[in-house]
PDB file of N, CA and C in Angstrom:
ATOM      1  N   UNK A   1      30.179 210.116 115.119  1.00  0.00           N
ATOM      2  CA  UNK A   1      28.764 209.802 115.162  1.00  0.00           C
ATOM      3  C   UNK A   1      28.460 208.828 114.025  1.00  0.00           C
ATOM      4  N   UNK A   2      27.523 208.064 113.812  1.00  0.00           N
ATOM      5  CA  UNK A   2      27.142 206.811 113.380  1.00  0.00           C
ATOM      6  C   UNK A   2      25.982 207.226 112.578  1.00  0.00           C
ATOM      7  N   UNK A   3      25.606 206.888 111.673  1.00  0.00           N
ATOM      8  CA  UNK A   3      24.467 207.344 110.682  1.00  0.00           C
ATOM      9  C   UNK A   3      23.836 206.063 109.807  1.00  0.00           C
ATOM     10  N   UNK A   4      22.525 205.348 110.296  1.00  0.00           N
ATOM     11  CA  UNK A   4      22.565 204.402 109.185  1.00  0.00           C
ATOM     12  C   UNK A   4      20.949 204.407 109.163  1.00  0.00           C
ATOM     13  N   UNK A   5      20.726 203.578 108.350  1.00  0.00           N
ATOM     14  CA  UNK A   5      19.272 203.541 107.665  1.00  0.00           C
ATOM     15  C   UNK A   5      18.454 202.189 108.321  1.00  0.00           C
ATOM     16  N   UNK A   6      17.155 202.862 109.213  1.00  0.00           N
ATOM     17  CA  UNK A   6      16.477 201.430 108.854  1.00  0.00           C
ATOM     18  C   UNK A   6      15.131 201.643 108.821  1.00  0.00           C
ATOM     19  N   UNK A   7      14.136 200.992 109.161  1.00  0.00           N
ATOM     20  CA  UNK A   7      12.864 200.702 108.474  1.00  0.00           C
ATOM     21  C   UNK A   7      11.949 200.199 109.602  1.00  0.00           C
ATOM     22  N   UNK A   8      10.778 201.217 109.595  1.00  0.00           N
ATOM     23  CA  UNK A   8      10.159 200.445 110.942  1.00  0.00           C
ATOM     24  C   UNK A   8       9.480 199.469 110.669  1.00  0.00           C
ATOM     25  N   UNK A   9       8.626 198.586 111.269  1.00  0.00           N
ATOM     26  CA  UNK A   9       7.685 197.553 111.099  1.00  0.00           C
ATOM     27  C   UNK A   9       6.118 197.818 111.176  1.00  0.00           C
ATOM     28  N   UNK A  10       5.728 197.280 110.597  1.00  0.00           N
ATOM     29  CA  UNK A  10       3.810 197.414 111.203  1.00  0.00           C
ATOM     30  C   UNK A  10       3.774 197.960 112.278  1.00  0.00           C
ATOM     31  N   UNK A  11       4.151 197.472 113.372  1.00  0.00           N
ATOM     32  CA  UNK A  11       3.813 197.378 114.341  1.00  0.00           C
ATOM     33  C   UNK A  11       4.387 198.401 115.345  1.00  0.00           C
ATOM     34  N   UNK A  12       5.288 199.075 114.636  1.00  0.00           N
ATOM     35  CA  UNK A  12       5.975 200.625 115.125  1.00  0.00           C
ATOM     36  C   UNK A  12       7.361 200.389 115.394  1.00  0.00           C
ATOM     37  N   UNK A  13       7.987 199.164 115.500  1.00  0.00           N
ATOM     38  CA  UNK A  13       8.521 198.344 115.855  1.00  0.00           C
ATOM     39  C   UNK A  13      10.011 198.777 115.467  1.00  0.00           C
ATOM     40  N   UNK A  14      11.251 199.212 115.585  1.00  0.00           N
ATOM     41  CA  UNK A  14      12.862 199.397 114.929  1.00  0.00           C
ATOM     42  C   UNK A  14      13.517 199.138 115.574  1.00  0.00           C
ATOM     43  N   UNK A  15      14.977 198.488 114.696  1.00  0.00           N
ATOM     44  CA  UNK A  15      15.510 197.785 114.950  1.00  0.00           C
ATOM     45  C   UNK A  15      17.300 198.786 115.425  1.00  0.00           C
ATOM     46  N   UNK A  16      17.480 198.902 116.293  1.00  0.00           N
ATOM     47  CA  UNK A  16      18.725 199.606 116.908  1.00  0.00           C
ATOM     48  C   UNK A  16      20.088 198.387 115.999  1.00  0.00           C
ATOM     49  N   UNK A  17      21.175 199.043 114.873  1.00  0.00           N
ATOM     50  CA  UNK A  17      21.820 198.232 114.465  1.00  0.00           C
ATOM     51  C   UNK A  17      22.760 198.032 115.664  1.00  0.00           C
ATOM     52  N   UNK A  18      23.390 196.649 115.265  1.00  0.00           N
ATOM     53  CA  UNK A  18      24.135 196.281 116.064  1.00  0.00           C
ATOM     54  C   UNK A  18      25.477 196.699 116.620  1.00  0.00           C
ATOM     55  N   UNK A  19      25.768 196.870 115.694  1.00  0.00           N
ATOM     56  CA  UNK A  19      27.487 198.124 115.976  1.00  0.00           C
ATOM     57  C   UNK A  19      27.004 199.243 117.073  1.00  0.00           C
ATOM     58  N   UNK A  20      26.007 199.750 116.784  1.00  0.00           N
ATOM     59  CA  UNK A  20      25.828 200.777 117.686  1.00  0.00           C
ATOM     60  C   UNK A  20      24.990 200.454 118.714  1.00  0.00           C
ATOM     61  N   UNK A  21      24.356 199.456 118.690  1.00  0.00           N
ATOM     62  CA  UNK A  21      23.782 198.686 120.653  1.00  0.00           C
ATOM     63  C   UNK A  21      25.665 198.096 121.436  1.00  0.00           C
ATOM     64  N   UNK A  22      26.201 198.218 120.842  1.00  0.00           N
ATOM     65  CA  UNK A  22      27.404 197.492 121.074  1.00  0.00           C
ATOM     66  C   UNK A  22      27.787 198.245 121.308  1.00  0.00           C
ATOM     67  N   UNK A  23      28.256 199.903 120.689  1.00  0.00           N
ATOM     68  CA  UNK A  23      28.837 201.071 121.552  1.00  0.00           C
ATOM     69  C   UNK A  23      28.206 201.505 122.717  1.00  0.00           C
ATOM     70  N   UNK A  24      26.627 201.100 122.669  1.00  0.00           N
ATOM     71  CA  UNK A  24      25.991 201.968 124.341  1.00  0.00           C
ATOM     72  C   UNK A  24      25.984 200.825 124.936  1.00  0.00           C
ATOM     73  N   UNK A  25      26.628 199.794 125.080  1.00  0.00           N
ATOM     74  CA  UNK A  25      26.624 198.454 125.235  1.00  0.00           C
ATOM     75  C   UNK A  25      25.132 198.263 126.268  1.00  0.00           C
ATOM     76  N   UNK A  26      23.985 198.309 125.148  1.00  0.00           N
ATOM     77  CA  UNK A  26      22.598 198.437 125.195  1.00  0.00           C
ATOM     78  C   UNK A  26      22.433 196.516 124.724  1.00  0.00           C
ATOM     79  N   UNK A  27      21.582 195.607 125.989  1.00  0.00           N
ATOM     80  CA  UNK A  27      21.430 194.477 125.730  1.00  0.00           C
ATOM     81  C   UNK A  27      20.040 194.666 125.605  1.00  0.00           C
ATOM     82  N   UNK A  28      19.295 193.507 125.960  1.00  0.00           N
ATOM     83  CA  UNK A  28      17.802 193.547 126.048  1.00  0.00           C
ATOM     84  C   UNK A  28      16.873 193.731 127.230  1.00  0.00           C
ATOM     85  N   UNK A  29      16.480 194.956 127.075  1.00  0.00           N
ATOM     86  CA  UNK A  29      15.791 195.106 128.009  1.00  0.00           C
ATOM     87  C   UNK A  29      16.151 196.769 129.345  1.00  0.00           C
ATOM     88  N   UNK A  30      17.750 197.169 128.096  1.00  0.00           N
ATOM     89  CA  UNK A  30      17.608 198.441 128.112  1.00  0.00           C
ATOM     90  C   UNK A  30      16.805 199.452 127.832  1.00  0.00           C
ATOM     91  N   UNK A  31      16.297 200.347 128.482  1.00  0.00           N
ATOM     92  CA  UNK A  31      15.755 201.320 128.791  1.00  0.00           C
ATOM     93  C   UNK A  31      15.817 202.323 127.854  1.00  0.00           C
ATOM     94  N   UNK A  32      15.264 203.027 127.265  1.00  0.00           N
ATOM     95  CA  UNK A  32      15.456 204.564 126.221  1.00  0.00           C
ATOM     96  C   UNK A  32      14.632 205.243 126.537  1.00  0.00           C
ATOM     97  N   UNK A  33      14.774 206.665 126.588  1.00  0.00           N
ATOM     98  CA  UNK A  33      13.786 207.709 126.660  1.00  0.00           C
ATOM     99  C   UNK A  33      13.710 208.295 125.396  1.00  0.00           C
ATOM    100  N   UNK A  34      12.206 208.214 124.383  1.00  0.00           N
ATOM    101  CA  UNK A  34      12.399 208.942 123.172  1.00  0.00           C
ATOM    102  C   UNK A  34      11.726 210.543 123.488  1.00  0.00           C
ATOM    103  N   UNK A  35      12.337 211.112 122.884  1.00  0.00           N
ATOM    104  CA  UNK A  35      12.011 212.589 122.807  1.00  0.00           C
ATOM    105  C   UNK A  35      11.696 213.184 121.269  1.00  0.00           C
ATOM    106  N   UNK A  36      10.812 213.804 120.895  1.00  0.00           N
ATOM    107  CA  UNK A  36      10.255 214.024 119.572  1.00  0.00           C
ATOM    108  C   UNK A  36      10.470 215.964 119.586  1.00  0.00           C
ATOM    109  N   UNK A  37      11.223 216.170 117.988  1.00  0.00           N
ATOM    110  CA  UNK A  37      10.989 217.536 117.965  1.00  0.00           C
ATOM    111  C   UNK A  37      10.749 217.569 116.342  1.00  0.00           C
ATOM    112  N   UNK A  38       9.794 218.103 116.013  1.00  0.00           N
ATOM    113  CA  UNK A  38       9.214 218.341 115.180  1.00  0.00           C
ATOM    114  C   UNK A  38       9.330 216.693 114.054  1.00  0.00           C
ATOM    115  N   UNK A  39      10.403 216.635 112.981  1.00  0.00           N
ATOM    116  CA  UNK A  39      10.740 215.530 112.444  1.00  0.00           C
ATOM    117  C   UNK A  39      11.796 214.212 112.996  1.00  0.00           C
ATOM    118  N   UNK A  40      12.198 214.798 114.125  1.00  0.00           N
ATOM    119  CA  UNK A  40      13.262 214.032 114.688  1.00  0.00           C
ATOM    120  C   UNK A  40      13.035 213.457 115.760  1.00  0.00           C
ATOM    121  N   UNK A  41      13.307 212.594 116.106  1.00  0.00           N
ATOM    122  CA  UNK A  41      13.526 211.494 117.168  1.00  0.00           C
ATOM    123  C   UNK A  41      14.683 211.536 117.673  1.00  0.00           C
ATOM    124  N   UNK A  42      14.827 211.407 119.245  1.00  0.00           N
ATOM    125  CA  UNK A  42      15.953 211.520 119.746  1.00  0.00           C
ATOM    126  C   UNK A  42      15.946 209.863 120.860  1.00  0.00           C
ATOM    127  N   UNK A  43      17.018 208.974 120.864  1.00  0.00           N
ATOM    128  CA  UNK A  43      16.719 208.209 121.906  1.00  0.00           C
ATOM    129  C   UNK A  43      17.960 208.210 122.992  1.00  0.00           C
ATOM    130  N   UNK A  44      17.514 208.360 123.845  1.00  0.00           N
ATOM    131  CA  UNK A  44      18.694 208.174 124.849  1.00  0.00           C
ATOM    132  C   UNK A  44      18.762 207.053 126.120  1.00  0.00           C
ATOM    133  N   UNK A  45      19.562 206.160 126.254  1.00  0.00           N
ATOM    134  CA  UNK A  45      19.682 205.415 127.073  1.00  0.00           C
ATOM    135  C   UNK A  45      19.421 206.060 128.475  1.00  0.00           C
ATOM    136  N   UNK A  46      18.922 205.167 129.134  1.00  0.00           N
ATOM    137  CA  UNK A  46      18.073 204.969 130.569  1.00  0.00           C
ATOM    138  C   UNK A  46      19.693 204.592 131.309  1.00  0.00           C
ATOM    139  N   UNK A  47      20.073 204.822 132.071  1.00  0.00           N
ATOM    140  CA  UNK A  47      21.408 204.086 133.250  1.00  0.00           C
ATOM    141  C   UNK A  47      20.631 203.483 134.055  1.00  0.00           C
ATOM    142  N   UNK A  48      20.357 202.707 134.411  1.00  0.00           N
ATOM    143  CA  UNK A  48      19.098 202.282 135.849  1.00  0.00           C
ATOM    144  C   UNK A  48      20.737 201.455 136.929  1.00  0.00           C
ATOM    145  N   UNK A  49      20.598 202.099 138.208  1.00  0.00           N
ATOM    146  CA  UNK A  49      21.303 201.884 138.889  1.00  0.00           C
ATOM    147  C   UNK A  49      21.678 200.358 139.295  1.00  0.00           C
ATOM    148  N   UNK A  50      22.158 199.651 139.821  1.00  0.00           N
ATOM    149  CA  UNK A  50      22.221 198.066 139.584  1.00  0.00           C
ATOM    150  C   UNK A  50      21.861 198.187 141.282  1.00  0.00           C
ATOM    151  N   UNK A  51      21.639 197.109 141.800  1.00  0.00           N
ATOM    152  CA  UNK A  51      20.653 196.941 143.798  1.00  0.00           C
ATOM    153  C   UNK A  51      22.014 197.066 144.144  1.00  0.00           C
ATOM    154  N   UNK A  52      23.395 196.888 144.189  1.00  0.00           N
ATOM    155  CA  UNK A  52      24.526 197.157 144.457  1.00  0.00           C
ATOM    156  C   UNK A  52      24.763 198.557 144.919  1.00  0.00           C
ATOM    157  N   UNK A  53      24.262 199.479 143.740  1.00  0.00           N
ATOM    158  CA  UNK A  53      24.930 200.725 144.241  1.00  0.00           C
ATOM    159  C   UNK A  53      23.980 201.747 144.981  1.00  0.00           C
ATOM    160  N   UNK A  54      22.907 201.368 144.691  1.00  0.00           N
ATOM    161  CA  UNK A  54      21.428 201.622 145.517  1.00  0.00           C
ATOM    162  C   UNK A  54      21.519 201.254 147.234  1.00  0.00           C
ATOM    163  N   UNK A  55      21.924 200.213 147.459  1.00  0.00           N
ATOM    164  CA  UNK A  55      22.096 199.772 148.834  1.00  0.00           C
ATOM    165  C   UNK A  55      23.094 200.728 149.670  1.00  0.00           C
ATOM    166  N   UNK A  56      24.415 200.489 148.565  1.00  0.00           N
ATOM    167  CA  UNK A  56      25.436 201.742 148.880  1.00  0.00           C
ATOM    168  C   UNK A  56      25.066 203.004 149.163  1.00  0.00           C
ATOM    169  N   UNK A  57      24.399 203.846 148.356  1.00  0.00           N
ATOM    170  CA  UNK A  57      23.313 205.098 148.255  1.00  0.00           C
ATOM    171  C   UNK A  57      22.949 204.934 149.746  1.00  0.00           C
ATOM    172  N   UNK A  58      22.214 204.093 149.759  1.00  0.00           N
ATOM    173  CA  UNK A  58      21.143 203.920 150.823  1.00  0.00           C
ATOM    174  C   UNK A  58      22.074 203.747 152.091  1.00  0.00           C
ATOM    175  N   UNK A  59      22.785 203.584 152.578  1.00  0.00           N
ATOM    176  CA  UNK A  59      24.135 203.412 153.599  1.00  0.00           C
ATOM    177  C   UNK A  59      24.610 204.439 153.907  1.00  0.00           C
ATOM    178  N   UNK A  60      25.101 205.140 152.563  1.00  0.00           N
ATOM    179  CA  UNK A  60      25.467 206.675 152.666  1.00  0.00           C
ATOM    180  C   UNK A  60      24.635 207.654 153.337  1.00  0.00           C
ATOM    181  N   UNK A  61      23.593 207.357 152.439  1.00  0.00           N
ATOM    182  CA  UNK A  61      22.416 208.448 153.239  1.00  0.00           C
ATOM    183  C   UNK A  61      22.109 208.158 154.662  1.00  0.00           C
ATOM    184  N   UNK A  62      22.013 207.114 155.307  1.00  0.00           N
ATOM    185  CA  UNK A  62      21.926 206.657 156.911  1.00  0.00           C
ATOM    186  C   UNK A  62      23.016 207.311 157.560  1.00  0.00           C
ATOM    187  N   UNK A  63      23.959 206.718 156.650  1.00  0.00           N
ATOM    188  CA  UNK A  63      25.143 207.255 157.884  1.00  0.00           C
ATOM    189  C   UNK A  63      25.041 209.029 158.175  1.00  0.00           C
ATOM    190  N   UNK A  64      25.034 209.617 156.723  1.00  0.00           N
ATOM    191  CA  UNK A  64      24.856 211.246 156.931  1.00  0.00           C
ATOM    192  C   UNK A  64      23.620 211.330 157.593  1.00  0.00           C
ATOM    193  N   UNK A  65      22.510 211.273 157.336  1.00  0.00           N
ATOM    194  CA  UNK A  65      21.488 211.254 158.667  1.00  0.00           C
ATOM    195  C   UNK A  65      21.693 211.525 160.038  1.00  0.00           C
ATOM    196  N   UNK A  66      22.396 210.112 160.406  1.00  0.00           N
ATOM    197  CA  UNK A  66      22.443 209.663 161.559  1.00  0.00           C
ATOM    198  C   UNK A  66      23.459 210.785 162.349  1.00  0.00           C
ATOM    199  N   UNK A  67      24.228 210.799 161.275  1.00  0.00           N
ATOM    200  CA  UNK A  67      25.591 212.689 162.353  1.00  0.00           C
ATOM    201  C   UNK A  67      24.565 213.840 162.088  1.00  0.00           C
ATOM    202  N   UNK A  68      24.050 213.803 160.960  1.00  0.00           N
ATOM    203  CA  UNK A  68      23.249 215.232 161.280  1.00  0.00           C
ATOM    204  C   UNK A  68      22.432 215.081 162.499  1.00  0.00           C
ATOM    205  N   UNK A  69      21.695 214.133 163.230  1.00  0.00           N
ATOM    206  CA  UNK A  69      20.650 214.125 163.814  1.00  0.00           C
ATOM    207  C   UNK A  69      21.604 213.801 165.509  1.00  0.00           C
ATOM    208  N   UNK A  70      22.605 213.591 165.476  1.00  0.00           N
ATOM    209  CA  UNK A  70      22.909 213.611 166.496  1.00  0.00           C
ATOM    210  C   UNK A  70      23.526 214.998 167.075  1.00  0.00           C
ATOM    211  N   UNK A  71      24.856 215.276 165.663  1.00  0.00           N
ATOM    212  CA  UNK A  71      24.579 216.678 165.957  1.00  0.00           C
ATOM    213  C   UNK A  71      23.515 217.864 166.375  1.00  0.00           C
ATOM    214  N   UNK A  72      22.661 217.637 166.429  1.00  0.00           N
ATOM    215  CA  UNK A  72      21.220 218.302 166.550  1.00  0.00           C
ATOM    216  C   UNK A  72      20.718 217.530 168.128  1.00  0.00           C
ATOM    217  N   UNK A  73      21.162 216.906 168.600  1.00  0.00           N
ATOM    218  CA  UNK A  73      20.979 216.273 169.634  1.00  0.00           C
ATOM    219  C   UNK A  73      19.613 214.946 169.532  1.00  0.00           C
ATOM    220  N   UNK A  74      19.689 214.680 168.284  1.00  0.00           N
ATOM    221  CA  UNK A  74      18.281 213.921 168.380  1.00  0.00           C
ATOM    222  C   UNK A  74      18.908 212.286 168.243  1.00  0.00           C
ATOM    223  N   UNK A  75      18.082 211.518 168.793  1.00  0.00           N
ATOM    224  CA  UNK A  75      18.284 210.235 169.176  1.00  0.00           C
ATOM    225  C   UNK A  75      17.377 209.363 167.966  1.00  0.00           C
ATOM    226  N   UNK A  76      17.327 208.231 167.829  1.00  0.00           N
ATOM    227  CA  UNK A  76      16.907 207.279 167.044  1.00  0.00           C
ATOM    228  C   UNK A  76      15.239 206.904 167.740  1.00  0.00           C
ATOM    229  N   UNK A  77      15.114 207.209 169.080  1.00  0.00           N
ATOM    230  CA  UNK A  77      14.072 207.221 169.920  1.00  0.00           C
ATOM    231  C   UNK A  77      13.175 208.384 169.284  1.00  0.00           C
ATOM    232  N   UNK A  78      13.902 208.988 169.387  1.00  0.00           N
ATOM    233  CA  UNK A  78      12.956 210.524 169.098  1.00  0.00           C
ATOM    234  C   UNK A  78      12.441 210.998 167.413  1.00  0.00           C
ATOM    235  N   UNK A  79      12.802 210.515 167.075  1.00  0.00           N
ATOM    236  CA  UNK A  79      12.801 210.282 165.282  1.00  0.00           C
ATOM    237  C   UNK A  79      11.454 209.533 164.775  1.00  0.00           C
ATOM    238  N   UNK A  80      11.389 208.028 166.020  1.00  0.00           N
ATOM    239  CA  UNK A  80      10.660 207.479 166.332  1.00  0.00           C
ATOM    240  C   UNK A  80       9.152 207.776 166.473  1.00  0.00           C
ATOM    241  N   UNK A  81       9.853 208.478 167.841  1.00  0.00           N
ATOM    242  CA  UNK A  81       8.615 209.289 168.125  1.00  0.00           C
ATOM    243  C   UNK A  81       8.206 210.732 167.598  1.00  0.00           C
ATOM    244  N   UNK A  82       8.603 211.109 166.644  1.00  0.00           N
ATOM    245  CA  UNK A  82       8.349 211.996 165.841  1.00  0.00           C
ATOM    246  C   UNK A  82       7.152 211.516 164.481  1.00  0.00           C
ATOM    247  N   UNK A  83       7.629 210.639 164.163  1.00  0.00           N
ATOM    248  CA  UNK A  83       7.355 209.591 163.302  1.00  0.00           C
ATOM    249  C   UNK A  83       5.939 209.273 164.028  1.00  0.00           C
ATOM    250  N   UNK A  84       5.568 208.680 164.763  1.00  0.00           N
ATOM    251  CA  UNK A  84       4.164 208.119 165.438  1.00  0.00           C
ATOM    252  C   UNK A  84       3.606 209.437 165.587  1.00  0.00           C
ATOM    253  N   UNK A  85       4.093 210.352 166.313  1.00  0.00           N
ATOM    254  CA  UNK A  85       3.159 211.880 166.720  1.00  0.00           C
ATOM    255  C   UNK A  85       2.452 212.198 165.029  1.00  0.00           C
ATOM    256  N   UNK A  86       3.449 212.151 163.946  1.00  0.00           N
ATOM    257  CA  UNK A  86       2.838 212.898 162.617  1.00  0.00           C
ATOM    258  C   UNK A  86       2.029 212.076 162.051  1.00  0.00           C
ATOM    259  N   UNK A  87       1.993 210.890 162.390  1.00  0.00           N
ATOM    260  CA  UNK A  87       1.272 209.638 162.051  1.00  0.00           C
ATOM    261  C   UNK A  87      -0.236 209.508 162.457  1.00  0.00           C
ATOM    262  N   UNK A  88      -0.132 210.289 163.614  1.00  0.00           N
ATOM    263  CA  UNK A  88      -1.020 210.414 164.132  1.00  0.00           C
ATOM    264  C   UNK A  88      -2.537 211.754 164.633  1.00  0.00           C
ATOM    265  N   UNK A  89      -1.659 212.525 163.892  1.00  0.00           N
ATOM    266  CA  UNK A  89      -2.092 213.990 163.092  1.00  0.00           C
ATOM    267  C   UNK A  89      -3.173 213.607 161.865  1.00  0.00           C
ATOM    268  N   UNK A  90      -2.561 213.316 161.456  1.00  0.00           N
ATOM    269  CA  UNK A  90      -3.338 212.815 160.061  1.00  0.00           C
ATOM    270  C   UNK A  90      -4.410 212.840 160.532  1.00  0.00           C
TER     271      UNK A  90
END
């Protein structure tokens, strides 16, 4: 673990040293979630998924869908029209 000293600004403003943006290989415009307990500050990097593996995600989940719903005997028609009937509840 890494331990160093710095200094905030007016403006609330601190500066993450560089050795250690370089271990979370944290550029600009990474993400942190701070968490506060009593005197301490905790920050932890954000992962935000890249549209690459999201699309993938999103593929995966269709395809499992699509066998569950056939297994079940349901069609892409009927999903459809499931979809307009609840739409139309409202």
């Amino acid at each position: 673990m890494t331990l160093e000293t710095i200094k905030m600004s007016s403006k609330g403003q601190i500066v993450i040293p560089q050795d250690i943006r370089e271990e979370l290989n944290a550029g600009e415009g990474t993400l942190f979630g701070v968490m506060r307990s009593k005197d301490t500050l905790i920050l932890r990097k954000i992962n935000t998924p890249s549209k690459q593996e999201i699309i993938k995600d999103l593929v995966l989940f269709s395809k499992e869908s699509r066998k569950k719903l056939e297994a079940q005997g349901l069609t892409e028609q009927d999903v459809i029209r499931i979809a307009v009937e609840s739409r139309h509840k409202k």
